[in-house]
Protein backbone atom coordinates (compact mmCIF):
# COMPACT_ATOMS: atom_id res chain seq x y z
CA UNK A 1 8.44 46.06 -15.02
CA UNK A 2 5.70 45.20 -12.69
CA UNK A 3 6.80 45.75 -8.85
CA UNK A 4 6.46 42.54 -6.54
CA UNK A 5 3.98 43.54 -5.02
CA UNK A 6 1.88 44.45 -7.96
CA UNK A 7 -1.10 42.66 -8.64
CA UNK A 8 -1.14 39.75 -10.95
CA UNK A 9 -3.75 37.99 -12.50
CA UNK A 10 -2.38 34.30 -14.49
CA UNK A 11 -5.52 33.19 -16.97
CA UNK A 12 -5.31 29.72 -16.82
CA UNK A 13 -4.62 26.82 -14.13
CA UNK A 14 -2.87 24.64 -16.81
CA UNK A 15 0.72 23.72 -17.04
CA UNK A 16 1.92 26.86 -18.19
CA UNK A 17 -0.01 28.99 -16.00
CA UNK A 18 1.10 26.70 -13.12
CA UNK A 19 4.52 27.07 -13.75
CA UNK A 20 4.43 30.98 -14.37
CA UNK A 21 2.86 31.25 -10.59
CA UNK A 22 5.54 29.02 -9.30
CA UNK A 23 8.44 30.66 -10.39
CA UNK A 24 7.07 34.16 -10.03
CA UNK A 25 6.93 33.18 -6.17
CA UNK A 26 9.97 32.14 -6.64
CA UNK A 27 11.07 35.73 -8.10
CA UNK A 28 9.43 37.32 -4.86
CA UNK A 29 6.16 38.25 -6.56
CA UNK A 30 3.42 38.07 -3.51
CA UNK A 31 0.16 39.36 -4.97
CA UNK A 32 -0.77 36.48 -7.53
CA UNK A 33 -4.71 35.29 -8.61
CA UNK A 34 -4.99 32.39 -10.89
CA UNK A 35 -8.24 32.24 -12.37
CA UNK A 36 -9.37 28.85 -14.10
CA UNK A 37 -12.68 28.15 -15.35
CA UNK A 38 -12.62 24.29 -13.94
CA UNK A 39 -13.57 23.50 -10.80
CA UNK A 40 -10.98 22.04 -9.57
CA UNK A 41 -6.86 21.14 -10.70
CA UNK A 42 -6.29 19.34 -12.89
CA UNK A 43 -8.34 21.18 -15.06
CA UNK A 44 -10.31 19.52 -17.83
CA UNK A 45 -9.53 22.40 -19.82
CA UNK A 46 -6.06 22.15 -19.93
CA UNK A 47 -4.41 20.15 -22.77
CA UNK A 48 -2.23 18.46 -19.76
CA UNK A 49 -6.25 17.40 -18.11
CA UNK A 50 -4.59 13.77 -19.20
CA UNK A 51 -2.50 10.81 -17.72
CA UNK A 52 0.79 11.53 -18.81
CA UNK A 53 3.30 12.86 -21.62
CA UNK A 54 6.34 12.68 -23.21
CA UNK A 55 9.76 13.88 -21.25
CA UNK A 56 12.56 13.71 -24.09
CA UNK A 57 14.99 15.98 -25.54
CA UNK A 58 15.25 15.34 -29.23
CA UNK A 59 14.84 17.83 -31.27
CA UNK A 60 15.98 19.37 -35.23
CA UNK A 61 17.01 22.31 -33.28
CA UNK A 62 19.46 22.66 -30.53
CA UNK A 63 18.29 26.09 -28.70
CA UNK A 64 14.95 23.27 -27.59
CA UNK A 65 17.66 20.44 -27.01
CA UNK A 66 19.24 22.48 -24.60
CA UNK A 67 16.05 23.84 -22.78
CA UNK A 68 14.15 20.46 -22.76
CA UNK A 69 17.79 18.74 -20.89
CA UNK A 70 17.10 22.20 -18.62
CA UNK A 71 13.79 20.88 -17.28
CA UNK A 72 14.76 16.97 -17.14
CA UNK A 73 17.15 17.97 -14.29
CA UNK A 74 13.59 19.99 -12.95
CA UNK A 75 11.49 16.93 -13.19
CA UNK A 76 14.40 15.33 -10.92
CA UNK A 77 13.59 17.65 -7.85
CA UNK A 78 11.72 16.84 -5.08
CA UNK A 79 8.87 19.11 -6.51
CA UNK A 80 8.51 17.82 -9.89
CA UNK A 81 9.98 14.02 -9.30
CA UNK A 82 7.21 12.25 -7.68
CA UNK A 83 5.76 12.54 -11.27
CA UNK A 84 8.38 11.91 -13.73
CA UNK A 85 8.76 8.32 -14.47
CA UNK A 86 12.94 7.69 -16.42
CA UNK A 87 11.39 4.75 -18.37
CA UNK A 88 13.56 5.32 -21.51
CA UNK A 89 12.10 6.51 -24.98
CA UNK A 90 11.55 4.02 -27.98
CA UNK A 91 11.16 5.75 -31.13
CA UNK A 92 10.68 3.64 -34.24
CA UNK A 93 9.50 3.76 -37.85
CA UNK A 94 7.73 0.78 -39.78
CA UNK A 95 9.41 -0.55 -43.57
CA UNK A 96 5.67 1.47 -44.44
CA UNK A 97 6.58 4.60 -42.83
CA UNK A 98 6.80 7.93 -45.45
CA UNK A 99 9.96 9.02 -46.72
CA UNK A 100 8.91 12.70 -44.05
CA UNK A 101 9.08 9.95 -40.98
CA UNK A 102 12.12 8.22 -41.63
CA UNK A 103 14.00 11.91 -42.42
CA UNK A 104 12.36 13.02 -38.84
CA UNK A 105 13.31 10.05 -37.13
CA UNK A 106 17.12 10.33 -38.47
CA UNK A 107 17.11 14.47 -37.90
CA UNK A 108 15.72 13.70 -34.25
CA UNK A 109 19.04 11.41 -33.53
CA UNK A 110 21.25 13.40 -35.00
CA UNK A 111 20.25 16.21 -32.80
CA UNK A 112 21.11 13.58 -29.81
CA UNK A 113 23.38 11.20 -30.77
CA UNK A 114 26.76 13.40 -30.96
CA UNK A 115 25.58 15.65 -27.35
CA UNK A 116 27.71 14.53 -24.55
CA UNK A 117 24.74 14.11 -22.41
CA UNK A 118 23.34 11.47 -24.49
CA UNK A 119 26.66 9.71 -25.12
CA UNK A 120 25.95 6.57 -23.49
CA UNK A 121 22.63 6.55 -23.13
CA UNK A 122 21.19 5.69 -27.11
CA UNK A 123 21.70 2.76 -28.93
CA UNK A 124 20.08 2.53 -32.19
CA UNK A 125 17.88 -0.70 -32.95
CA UNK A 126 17.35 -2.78 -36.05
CA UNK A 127 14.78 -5.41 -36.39
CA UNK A 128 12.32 -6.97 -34.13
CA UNK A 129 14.98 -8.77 -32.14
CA UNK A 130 17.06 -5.66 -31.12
CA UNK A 131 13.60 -3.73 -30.11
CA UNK A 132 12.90 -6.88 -28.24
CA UNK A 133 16.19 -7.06 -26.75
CA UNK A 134 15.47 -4.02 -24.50
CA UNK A 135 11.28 -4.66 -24.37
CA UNK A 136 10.91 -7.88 -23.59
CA UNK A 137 7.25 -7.48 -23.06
CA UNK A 138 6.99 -6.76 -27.24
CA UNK A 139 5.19 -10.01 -28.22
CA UNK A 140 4.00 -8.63 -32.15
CA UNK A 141 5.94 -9.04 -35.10
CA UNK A 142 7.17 -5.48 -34.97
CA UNK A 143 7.50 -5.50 -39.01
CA UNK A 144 10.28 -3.55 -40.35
CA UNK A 145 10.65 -1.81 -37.37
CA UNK A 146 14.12 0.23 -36.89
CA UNK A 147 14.78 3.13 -34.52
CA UNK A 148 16.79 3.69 -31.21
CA UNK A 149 16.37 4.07 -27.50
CA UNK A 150 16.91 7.05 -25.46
CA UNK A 151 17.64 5.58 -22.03
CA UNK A 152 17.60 9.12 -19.41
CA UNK A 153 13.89 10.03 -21.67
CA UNK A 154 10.65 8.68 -20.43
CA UNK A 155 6.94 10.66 -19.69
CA UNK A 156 5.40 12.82 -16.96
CA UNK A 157 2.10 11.66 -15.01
CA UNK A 158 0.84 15.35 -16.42
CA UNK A 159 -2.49 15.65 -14.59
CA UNK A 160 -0.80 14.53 -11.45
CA UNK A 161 1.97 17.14 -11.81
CA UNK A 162 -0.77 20.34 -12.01
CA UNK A 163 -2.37 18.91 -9.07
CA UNK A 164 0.69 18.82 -7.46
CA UNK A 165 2.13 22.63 -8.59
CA UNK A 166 -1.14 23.55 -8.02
CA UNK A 167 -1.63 22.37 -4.28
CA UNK A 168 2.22 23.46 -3.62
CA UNK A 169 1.24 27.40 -4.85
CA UNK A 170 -2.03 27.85 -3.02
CA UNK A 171 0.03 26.69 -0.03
CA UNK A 172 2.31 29.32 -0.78
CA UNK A 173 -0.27 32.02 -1.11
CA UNK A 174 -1.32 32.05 -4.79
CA UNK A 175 -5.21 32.92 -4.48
CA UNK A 176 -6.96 30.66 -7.23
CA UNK A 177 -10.51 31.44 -8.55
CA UNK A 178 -12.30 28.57 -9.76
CA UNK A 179 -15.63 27.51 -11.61
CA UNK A 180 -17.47 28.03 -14.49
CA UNK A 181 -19.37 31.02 -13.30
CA UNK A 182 -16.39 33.04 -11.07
CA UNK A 183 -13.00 31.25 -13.06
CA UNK A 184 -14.48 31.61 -16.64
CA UNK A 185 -13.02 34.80 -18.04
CA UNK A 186 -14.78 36.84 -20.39
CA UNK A 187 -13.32 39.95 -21.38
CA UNK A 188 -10.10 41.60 -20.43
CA UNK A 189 -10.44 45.42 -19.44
CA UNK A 190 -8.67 47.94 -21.16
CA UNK A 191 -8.43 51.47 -19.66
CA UNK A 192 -6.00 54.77 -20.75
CA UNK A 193 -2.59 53.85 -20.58
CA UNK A 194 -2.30 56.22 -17.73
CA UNK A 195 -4.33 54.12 -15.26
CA UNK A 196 -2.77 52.04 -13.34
CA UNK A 197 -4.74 48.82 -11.03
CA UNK A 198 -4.05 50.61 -7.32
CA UNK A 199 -4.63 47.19 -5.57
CA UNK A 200 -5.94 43.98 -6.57
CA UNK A 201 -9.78 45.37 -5.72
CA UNK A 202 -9.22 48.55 -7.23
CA UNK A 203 -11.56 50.65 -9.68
CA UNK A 204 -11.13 52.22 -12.57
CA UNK A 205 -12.48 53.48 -15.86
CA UNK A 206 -12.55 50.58 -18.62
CA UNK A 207 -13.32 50.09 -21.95
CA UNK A 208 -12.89 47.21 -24.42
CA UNK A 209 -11.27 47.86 -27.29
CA UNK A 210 -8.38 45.42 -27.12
CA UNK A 211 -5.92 47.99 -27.18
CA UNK A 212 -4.32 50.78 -24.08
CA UNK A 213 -3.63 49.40 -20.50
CA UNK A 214 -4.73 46.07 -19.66
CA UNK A 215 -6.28 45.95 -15.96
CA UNK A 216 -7.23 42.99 -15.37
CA UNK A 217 -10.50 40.66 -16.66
CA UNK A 218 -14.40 40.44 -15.92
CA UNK A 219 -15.45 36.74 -15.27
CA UNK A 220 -18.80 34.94 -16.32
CA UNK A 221 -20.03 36.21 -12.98
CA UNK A 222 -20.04 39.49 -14.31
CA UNK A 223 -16.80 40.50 -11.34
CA UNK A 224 -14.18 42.69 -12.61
CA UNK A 225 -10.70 41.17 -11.47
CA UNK A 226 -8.59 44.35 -11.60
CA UNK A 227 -4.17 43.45 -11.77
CA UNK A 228 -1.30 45.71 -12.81
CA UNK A 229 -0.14 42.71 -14.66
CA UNK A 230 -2.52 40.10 -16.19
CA UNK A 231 -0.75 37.04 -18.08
CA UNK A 232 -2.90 35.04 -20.46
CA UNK A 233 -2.23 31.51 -20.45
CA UNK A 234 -5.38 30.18 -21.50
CA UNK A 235 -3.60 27.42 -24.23
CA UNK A 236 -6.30 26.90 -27.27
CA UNK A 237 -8.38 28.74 -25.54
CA UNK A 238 -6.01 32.66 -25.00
CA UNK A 239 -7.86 33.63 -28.66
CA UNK A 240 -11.36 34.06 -27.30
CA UNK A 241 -9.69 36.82 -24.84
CA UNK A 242 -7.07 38.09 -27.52
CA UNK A 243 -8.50 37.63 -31.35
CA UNK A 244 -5.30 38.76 -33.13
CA UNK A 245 -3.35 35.93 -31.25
CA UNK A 246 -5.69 33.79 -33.83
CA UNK A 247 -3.72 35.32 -36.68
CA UNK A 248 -0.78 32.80 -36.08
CA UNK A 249 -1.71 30.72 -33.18
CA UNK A 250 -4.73 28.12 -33.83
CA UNK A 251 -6.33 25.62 -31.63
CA UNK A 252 -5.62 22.20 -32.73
CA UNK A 253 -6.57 18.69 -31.17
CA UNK A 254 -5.68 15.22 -30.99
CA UNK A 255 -7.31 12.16 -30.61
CA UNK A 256 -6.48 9.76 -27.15
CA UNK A 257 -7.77 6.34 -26.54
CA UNK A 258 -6.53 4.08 -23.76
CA UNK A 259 -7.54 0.69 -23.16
CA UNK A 260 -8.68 -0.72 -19.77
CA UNK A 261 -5.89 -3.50 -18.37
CA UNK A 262 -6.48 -6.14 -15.33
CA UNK A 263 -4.27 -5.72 -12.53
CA UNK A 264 -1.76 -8.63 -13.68
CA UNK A 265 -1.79 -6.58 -17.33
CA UNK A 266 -0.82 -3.65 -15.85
CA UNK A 267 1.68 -4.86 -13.82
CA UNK A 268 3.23 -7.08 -16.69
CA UNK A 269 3.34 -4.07 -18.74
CA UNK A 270 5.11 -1.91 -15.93
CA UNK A 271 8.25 -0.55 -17.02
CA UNK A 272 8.21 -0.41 -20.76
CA UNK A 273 9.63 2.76 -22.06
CA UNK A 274 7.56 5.35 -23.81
CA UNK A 275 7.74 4.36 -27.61
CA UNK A 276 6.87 6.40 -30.46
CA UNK A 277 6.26 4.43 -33.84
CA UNK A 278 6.02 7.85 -35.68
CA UNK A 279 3.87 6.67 -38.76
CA UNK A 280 1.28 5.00 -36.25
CA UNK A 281 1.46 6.80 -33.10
CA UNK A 282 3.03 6.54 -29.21
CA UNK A 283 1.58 4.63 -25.89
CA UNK A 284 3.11 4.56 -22.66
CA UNK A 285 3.07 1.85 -19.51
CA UNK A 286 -0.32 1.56 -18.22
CA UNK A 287 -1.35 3.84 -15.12
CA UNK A 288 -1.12 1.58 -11.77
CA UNK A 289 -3.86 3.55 -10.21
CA UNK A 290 -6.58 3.22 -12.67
CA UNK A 291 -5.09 0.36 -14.64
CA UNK A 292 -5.43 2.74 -18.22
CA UNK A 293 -3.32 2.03 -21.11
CA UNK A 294 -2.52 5.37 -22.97
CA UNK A 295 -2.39 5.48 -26.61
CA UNK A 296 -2.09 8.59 -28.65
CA UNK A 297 -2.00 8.61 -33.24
CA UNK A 298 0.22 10.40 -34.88
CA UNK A 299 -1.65 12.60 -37.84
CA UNK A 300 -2.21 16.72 -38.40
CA UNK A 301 -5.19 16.97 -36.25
CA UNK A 302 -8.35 18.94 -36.40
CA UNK A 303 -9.13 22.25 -35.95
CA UNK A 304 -12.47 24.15 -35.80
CA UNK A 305 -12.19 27.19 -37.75
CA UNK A 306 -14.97 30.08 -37.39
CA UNK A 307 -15.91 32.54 -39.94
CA UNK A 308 -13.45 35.06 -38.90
CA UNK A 309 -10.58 32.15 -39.82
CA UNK A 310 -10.17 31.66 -35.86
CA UNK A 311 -9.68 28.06 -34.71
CA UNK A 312 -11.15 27.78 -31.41
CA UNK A 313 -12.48 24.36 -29.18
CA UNK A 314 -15.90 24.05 -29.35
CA UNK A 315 -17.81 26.40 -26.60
CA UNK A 316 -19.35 23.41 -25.02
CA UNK A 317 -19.30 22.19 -21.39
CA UNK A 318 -17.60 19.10 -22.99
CA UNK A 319 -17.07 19.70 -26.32
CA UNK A 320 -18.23 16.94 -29.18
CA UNK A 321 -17.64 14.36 -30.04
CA UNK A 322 -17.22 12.67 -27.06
CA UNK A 323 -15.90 9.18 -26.34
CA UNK A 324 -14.89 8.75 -30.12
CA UNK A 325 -11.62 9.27 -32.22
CA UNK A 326 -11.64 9.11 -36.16
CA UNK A 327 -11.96 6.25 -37.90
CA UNK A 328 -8.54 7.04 -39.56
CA UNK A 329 -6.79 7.49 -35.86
CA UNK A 330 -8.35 4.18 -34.53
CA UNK A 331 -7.08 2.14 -37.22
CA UNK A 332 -3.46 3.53 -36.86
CA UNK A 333 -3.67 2.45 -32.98
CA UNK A 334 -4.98 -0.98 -33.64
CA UNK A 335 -2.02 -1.73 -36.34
CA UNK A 336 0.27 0.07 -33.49
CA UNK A 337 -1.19 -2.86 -31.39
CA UNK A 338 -0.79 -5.44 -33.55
CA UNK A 339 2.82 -4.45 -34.00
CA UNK A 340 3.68 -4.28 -30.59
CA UNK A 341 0.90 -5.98 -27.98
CA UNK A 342 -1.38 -8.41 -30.58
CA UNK A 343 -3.22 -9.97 -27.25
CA UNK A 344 -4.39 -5.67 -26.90
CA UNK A 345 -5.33 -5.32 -30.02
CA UNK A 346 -9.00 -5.44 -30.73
CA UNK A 347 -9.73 -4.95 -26.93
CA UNK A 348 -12.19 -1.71 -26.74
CA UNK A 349 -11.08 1.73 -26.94
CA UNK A 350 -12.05 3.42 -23.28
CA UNK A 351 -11.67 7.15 -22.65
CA UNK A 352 -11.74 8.44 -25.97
CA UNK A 353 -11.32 12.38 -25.90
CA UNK A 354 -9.12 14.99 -28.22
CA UNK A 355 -6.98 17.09 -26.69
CA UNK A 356 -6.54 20.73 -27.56
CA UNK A 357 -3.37 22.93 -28.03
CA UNK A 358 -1.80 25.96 -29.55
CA UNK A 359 -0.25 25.53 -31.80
CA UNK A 360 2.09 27.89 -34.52
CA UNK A 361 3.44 27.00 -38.52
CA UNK A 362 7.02 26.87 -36.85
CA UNK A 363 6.60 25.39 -33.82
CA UNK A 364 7.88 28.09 -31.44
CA UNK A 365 6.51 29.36 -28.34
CA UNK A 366 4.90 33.01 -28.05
CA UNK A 367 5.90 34.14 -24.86
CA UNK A 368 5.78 38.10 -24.63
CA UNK A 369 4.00 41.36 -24.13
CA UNK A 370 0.59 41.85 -26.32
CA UNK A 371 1.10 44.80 -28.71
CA UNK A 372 -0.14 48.43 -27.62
CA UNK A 373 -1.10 47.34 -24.41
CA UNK A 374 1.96 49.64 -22.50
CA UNK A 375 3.36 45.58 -21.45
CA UNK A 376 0.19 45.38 -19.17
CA UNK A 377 -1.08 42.01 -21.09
CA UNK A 378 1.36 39.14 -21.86
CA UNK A 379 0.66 36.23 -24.15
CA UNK A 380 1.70 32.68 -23.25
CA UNK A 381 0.99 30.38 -26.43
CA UNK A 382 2.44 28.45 -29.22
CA UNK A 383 2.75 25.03 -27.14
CA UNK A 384 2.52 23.30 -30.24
CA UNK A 385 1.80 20.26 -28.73
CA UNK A 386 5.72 20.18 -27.31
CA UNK A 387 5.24 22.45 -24.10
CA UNK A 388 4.18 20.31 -21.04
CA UNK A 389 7.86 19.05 -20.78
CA UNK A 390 9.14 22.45 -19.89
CA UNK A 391 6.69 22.99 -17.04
CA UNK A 392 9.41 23.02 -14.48
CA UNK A 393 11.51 25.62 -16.33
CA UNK A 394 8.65 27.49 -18.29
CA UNK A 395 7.79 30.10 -15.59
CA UNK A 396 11.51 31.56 -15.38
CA UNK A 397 11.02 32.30 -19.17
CA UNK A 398 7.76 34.36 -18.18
CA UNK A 399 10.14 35.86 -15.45
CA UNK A 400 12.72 36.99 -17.15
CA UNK A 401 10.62 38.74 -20.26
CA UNK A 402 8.77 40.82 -17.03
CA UNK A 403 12.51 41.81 -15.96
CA UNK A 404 13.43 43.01 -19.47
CA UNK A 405 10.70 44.31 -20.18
CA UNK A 406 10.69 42.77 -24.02
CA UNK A 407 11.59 39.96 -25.44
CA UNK A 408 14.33 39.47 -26.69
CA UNK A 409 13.93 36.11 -28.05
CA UNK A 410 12.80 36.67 -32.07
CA UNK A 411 11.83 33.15 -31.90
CA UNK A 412 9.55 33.91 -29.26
CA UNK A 413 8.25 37.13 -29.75
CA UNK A 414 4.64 38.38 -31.05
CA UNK A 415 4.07 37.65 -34.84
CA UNK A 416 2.68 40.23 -36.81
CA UNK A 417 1.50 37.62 -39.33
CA UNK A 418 -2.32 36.83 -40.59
CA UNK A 419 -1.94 33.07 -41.48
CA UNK A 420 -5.86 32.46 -41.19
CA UNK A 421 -6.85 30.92 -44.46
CA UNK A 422 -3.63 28.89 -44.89
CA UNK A 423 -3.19 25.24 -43.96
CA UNK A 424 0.42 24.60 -43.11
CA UNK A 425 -0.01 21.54 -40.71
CA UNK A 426 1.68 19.68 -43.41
CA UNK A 427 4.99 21.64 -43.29
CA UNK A 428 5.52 20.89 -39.66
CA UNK A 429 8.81 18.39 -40.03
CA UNK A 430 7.30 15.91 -37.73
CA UNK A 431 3.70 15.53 -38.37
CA UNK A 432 2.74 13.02 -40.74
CA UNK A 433 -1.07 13.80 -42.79
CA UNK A 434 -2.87 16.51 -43.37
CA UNK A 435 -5.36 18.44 -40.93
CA UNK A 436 -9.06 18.23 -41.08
CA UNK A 437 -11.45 20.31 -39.14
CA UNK A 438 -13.39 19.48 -36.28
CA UNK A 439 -16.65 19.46 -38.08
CA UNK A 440 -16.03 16.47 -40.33
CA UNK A 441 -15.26 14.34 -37.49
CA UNK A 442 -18.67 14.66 -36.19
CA UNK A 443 -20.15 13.96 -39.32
CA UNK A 444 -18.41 10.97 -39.48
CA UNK A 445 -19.38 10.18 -36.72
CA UNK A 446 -22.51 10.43 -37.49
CA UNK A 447 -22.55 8.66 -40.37
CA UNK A 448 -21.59 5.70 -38.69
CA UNK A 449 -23.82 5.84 -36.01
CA UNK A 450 -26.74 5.99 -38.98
CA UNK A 451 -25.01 2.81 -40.58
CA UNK A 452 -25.07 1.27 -37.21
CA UNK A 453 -28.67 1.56 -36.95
């Protein structure tokens, strides 16, 4: 177990990486580097570089019920609670939905509806008038809509929050190296499992195999960064650093639109609760400081697989497309609009970005020690496009795997499974389509832009 004084190195300004600083502190650790290739927190290369996300605790499985409840009474401390906003969670299916929606929907309330937490607080909904009854500003036809609301749910303002961690550790005395040149890292440094990182400027023989004692990384600036400890929790990014994470853990995206509102829109809007129509997609109440409208679809996503079988984002500055979503993903939205807000509904798409994740077949986390590296390199992946909710919890996972030295979660140890080659986004319980890779979305893009012309 790393000392607390050892030197640490945390890969990775994002939500994860955030939290694993924080609660390290917490633990008494005092010699902690964050290095993060943006220039500044929020980082656009964090899958939480966005306006907000879902805070909820329904899920098929208890053991993420009970964690997710966990950090809902985090996002109520004085720390985390200037972001989280209680607005209540809508979740809904259309009389179109597929048969895999409906059984999600029903599996997701189950896993609530009989928890004494959540006694009082749902109320499933049947028609347009019920939905209405608690969303007053609903003004579409909301066709065969039937669901429930979760009252004590509701979303995170997510870039807001990693500004907020992030200004709270630095104050602390977490040392953060930024920018594309000095926070971009490279390669992590291997050396005999004998050698150990004497301080955090220490030398020592190195070699890059990926395997034997992990001390530390060399950045784009061609500095070595030297740690006892170093904790990769680079998101879709950690494969670059660590190729056999890209065995089971690929980068995925989604698309996000938003649409620009007045000042009186965004104020008639305020309130709504966060509502997921889970064969269309999810929006929440519009941001009162820049007036944006979030809307997210619901589909598989797109990777970008490389010849090795390794889904990485694209190495760009800002990767491509940029300022478009599908085709496919902006006609779900605009029915999702017509459904809900008709008077939003052919208004322009603003914004437009994908975001990127890691994400697993099952779902679960990887949160442990990187083989044959004598527990000198951890692994923090898996998100899975569920993981920003557990940012004021996550790090005291991260702490408690240092204490033991091991996991000893199965669920969330190190697979040693190749999946490359296999497409199993359409196993995932609560994902409705099938994934496409990154590459076809810029030719149809393309395409369209010819057409255009």
């Amino acid at each position: 177990m790393a000392r607390n004084d050892s030197p640490v190195l945390i890969l990775g300004g994002g939500a994860w990486g955030l939290s694993t600083a924080l609660h390290m502190l917490n633990a008494g650790y005092n010699d902690i580097r964050v290095v993060e290739r943006a220039e500044q927190i929020p980082s656009r290369y964090s899958g939480a570089w966005d306006l907000n996300k879902i805070v909820r605790a329904e899920y098929e499985d208890p053991f993420y019920t009970e964690l997710a409840l966990d950090a809902m009474e985090g996002w109520k401390t004085p720390l985390f609670g200037p972001y989280f906003h209680q607005t209540g969670y809508v979740v809904a299916v259309t009389d179109r939905a597929p048969e895999k929606a409906v059984h999600h929907l029903e599996e997701a309330l189950s896993s609530i509806s009989s928890h004494p937490r959540f006694a009082s607080e749902i109320r499933r909904l049947h028609g347009g008038k019920d939905f209405k009854d608690y969303t007053w500003q609903y003004s579409g036809p909301l066709t065969g809509f039937k669901g429930y609301i979760n009252r004590i749910a509701g979303y995170a303002h997510s870039a807001d929050t990693l500004r907020g961690i992030w200004e709270h550790c630095a104050s602390r005395g977490v040392r953060f190296i930024m920018g594309e040149s000095a926070g971009k890292a490279v390669e992590l440094l291997y050396a005999d499992a004998k050698v150990l990182a004497s301080s955090s400027t220490g030398t020592g023989p190195q070699r890059s195999t990926g395997e034997g004692r992990c001390i530390g990384v060399k950045t784009a600036d061609g500095k070595r960064h030297l740690a006892d400890l170093t904790i990769c929790a680079l998101g879709a990014y950690a494969a670059s650093l660590i190729p056999s994470l890209g065995n089971f853990s690929v980068a995925r995206c989604w698309s996000v639109a938003h649409v620009q509102l007045t000042q009186a829109e965004t104020n008639f809007l305020r309130g709504i609760p966060t509502t997921s129509v889970r064969d269309l997609g999810f929006f929440f109440e519009p941001d009162p400081k820049t007036q944006l409208f979030k809307l997210c679809p619901l589909g598989a996503g797109f990777t970008n697989t490389n010849n090795d079988g390794i889904s990485l984002p694209p190495g760009d500055l800002l990767p491509p497309p940029q300022d478009y979503i599908p085709l496919e993903d902006e006609q779900k939205l605009r029915q999702l609009l017509r459904e809900t807000f008709p008077w939003m509904a052919e208004r322009p798409f603003v914004e437009q970005k994908l975001c990127w994740f890691a994400d697993t077949a099952d779902s679960e986390y990887c949160i442990d020690f990187v083989p044959n590296t004598n527990n000198s390199l951890v692994v923090l992946s898996g998100d899975s496009g569920h993981g920003f909710k557990m940012m004021p919890s996550f790090g005291k996972w991260v702490v408690e795997l240092l204490k033991n030295n091991e996991q000893r979660l199965p669920r969330w140890q190190w697979r040693n499974t190749d999946l490359r080659g296999q497409d199993w986004s359409t196993s995932v319980s609560w994902r409705i389509g099938e994934s496409r890779e990154i590459r076809d979305m810029i030719d149809e893009k393309s395409k369209i832009i010819k057409a255009r012309l």
